[in-house]
C-alpha atoms as a PDB file:
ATOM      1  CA  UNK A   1     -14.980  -4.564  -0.777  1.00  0.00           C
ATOM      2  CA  UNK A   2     -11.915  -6.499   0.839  1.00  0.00           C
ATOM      3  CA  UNK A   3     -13.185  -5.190   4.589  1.00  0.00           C
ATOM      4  CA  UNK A   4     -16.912  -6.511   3.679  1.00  0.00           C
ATOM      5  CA  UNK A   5     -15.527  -9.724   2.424  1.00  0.00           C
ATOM      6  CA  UNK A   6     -13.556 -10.686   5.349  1.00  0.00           C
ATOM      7  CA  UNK A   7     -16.299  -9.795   7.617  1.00  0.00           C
ATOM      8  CA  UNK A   8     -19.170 -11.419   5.414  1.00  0.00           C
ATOM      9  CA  UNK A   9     -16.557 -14.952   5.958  1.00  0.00           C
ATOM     10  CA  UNK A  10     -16.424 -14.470  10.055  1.00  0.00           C
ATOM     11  CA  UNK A  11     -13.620 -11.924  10.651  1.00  0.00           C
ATOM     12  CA  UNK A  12     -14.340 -10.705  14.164  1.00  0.00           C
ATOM     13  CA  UNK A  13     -11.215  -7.919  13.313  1.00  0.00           C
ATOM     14  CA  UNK A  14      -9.679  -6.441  10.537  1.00  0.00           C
ATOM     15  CA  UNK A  15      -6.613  -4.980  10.006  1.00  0.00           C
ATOM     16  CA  UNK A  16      -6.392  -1.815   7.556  1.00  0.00           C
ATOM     17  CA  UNK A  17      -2.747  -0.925   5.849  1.00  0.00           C
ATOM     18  CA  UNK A  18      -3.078   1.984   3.922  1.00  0.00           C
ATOM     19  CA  UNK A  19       0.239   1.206   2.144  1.00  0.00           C
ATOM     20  CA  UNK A  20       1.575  -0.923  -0.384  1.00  0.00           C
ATOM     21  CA  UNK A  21       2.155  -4.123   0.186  1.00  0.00           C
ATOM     22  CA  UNK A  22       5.299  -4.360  -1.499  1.00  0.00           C
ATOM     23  CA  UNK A  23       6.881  -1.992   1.422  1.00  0.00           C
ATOM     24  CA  UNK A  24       8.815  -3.407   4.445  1.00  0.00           C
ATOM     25  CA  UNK A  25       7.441  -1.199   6.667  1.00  0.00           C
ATOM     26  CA  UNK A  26       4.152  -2.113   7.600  1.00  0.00           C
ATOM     27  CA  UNK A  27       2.818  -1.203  11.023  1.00  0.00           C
ATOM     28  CA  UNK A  28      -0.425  -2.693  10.745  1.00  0.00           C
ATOM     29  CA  UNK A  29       0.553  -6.251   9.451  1.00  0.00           C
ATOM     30  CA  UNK A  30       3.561  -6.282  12.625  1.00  0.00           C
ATOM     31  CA  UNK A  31       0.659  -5.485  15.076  1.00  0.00           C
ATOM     32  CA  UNK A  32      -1.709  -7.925  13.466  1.00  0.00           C
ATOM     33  CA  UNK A  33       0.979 -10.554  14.055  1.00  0.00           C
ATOM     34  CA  UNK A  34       1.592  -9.499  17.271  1.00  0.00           C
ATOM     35  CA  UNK A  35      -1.969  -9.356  18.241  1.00  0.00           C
ATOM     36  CA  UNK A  36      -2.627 -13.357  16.427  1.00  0.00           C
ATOM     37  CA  UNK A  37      -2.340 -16.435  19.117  1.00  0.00           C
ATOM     38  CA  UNK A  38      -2.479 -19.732  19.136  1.00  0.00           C
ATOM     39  CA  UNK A  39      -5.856 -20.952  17.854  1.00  0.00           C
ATOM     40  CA  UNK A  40      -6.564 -18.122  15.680  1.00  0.00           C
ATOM     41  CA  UNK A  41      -6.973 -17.734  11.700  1.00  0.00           C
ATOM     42  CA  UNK A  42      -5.470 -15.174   9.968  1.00  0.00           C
ATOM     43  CA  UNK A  43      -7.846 -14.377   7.222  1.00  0.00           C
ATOM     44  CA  UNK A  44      -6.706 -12.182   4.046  1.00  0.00           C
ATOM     45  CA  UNK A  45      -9.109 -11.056   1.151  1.00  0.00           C
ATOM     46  CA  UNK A  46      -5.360 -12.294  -1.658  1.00  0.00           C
ATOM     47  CA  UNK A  47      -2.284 -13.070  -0.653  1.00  0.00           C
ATOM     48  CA  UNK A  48      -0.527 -10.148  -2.135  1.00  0.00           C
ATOM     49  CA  UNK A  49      -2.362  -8.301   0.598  1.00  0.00           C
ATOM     50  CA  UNK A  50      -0.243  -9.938   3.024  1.00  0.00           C
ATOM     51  CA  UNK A  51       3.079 -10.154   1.429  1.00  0.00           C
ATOM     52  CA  UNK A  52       5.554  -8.437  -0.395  1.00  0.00           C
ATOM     53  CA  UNK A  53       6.780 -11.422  -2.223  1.00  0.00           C
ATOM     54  CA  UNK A  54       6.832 -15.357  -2.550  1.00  0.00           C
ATOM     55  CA  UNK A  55      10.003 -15.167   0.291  1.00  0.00           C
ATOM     56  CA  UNK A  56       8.194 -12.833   2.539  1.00  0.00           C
ATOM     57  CA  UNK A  57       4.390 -14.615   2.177  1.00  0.00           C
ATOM     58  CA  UNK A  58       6.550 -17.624   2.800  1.00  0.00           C
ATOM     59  CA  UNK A  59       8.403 -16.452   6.245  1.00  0.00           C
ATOM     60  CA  UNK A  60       4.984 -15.033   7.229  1.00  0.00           C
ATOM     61  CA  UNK A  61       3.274 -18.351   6.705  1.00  0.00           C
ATOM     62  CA  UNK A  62       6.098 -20.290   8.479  1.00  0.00           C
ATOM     63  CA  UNK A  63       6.062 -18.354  11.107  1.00  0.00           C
ATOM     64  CA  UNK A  64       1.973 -18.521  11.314  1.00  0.00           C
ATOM     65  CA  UNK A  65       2.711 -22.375  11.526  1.00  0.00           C
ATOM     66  CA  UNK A  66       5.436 -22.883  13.916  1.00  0.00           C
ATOM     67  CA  UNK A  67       2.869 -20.084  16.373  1.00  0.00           C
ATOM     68  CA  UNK A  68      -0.325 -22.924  15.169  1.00  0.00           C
ATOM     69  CA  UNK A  69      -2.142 -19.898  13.633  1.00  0.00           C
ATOM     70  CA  UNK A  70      -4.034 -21.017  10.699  1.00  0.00           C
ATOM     71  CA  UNK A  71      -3.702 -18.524   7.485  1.00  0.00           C
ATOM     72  CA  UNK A  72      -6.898 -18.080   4.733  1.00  0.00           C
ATOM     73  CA  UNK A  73      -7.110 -16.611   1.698  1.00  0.00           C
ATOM     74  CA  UNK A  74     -10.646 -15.708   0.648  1.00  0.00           C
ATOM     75  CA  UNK A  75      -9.692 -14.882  -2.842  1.00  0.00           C
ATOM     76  CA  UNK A  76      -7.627 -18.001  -3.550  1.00  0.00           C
ATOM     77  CA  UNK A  77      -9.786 -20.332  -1.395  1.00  0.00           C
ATOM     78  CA  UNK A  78      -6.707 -21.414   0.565  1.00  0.00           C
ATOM     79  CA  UNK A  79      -6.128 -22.924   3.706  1.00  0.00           C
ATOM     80  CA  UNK A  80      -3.154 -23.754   4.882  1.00  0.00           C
ATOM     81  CA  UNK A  81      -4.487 -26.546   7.654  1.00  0.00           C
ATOM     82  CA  UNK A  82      -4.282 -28.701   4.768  1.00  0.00           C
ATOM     83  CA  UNK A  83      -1.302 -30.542   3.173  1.00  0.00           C
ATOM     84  CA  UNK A  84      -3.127 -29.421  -0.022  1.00  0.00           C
ATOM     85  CA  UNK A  85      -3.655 -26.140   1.006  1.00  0.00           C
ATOM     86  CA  UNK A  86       0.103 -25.475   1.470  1.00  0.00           C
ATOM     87  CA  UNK A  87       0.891 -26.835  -1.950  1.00  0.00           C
ATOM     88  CA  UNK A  88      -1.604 -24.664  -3.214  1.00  0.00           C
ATOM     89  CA  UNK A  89      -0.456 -21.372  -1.421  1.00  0.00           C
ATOM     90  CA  UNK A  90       2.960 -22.065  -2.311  1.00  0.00           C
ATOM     91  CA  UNK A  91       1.444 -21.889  -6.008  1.00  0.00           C
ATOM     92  CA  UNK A  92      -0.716 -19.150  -5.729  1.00  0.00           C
ATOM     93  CA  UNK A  93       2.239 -17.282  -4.440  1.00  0.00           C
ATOM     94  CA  UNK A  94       4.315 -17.291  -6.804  1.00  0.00           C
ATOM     95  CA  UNK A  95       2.132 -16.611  -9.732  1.00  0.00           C
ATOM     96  CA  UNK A  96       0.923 -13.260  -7.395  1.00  0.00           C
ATOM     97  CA  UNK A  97       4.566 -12.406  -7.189  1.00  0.00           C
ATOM     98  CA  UNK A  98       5.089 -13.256 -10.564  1.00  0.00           C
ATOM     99  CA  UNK A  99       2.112 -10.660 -11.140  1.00  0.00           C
ATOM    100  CA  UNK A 100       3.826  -8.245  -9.215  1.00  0.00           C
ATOM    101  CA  UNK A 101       6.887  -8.242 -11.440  1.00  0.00           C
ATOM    102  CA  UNK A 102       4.829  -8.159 -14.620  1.00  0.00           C
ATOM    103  CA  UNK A 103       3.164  -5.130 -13.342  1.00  0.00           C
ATOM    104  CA  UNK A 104       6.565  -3.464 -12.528  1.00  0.00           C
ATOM    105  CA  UNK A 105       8.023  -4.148 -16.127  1.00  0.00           C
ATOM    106  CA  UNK A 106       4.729  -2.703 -17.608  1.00  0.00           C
ATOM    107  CA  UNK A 107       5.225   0.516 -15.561  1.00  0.00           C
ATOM    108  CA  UNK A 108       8.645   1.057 -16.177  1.00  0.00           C
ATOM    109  CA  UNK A 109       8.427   0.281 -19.690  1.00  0.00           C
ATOM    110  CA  UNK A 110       5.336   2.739 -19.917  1.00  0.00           C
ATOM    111  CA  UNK A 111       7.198   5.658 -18.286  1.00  0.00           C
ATOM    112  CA  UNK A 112      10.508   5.074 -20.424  1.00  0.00           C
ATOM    113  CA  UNK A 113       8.234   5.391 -23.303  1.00  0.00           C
ATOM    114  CA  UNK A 114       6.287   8.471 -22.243  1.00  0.00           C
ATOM    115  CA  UNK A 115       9.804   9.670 -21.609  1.00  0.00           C
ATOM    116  CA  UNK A 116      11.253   8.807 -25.150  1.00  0.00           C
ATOM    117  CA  UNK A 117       7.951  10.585 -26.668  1.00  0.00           C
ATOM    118  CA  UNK A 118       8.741  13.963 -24.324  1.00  0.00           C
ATOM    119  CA  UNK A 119       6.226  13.768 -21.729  1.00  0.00           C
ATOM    120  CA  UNK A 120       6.876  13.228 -18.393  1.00  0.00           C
ATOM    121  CA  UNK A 121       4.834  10.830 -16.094  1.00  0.00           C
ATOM    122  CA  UNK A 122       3.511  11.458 -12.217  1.00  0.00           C
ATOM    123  CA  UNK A 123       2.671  14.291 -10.586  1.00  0.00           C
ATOM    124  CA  UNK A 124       3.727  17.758 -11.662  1.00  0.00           C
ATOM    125  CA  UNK A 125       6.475  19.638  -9.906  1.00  0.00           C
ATOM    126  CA  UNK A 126       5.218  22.681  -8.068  1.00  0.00           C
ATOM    127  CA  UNK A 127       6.542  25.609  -9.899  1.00  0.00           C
ATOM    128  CA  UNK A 128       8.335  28.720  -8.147  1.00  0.00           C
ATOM    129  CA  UNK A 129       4.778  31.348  -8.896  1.00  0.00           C
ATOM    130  CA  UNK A 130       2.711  28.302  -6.562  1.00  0.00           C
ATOM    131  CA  UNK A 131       5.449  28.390  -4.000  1.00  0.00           C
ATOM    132  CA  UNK A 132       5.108  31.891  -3.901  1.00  0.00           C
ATOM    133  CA  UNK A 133       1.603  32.412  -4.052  1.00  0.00           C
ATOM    134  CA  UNK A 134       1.307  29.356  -1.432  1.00  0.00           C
ATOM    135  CA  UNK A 135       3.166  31.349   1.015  1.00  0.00           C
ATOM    136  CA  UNK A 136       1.469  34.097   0.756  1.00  0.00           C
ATOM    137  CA  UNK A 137      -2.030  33.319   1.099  1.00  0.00           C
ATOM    138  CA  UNK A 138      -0.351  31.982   3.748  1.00  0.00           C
ATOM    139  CA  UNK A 139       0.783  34.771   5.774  1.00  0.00           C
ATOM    140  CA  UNK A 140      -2.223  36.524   4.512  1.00  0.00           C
ATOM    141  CA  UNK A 141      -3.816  33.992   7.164  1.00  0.00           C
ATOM    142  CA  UNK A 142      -5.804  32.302   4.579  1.00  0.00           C
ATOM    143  CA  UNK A 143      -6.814  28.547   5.647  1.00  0.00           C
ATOM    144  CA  UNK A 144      -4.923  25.809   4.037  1.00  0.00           C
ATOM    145  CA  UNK A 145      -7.853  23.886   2.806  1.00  0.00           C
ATOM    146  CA  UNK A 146      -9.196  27.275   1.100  1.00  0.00           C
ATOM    147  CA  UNK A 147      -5.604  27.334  -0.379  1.00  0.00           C
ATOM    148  CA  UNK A 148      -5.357  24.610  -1.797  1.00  0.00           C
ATOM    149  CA  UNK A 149      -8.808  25.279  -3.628  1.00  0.00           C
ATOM    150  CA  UNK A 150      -8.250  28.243  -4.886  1.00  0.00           C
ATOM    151  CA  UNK A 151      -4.817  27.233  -6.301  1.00  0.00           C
ATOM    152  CA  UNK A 152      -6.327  23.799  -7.562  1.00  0.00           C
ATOM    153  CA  UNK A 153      -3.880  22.131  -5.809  1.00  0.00           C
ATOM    154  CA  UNK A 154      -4.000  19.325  -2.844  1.00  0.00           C
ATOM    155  CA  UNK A 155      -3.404  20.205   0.851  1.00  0.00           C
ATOM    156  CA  UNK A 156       0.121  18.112   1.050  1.00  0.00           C
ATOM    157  CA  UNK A 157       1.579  20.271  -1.805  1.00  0.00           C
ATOM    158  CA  UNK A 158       0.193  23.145   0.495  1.00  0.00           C
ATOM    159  CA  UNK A 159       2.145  21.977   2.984  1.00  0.00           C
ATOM    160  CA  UNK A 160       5.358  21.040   1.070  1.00  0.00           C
ATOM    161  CA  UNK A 161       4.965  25.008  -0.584  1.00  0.00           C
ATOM    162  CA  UNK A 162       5.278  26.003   3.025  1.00  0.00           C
ATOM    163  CA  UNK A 163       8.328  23.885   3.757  1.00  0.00           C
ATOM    164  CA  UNK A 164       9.941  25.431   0.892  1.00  0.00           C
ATOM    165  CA  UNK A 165      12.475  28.310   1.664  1.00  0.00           C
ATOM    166  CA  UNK A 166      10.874  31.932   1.439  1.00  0.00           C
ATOM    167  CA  UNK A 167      12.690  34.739  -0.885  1.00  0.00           C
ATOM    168  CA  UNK A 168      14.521  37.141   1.438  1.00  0.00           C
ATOM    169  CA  UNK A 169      12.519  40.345   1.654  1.00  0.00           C
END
């Protein structure tokens, strides 16, 4: 939907991070701003795609203007060419870090009460019988992919059952 909506508004590229925004590390938004020049508009489908936070949409937009790259957010019909455009993306950005926070509280407070009512939250631990019978479909020279079917489990905990010690023999 994002990737149709930039296009559909004139994106001749787009850039595709497969992470959260809220990391640092994010090797598709340093080579999109290595790749923008002079001239260019940098196009987002909502600013929390591009930032991490009000600080970090702020250095990024800074930085944007002091390079004369032009940013737009298709969501928040922003456009920071404008005097009123930069008062608006300094609002917008706040409330979508604010937003951000909110979100955080809500999952934290959800998983302390899951926690408080006995259950435990995410993604099961892989018990020592799927280890075991991991590894040896395994070295039974079963594929991986059939593995992780027939256990019901995904192919990364396939993989992280085979990077687990094996019993001595």
């Amino acid at each position: 939907m994002q990737t149709k909506a930039l296009t559909d508004a004139g994106a001749e590229r787009v850039w595709t991070e497969r992470m959260s925004g809220a990391r640092d590390d994010r090797p598709e938004l340093a080579a999109l701003l290595d790749y923008a020049r002079r001239g260019d508009v940098l196009m987002v489908w909502r600013l929390d795609r591009l930032g991490r936070s009000l600080p970090h949409l702020l250095t990024v937009a800074s930085d944007l203007q002091a390079r004369g790259i032009e940013l737009r957010s298709l969501t928040e019909a922003i456009d920071t060419s404008t005097a009123g455009g930069r008062l608006i993306f300094h609002v917008f950005g706040a409330v979508a870090e604010f937003e951000r926070a909110v979100a955080a509280e809500r999952t934290a407070a959800g998983v302390a009460a899951a926690r408080a009512a006995g259950r435990h939250p995410g993604r099961p631990g892989l018990t020592a019988d799927t280890i075991a019978a991991v590894q040896a479909l395994d070295e039974a020279g079963t594929p991986r992919a059939q593995i992780a079917r027939t256990l019901d489990i995904s192919r990364s905990s396939v993989y992280r059952c085979l990077d687990q010690p094996r019993p001595s023999a």
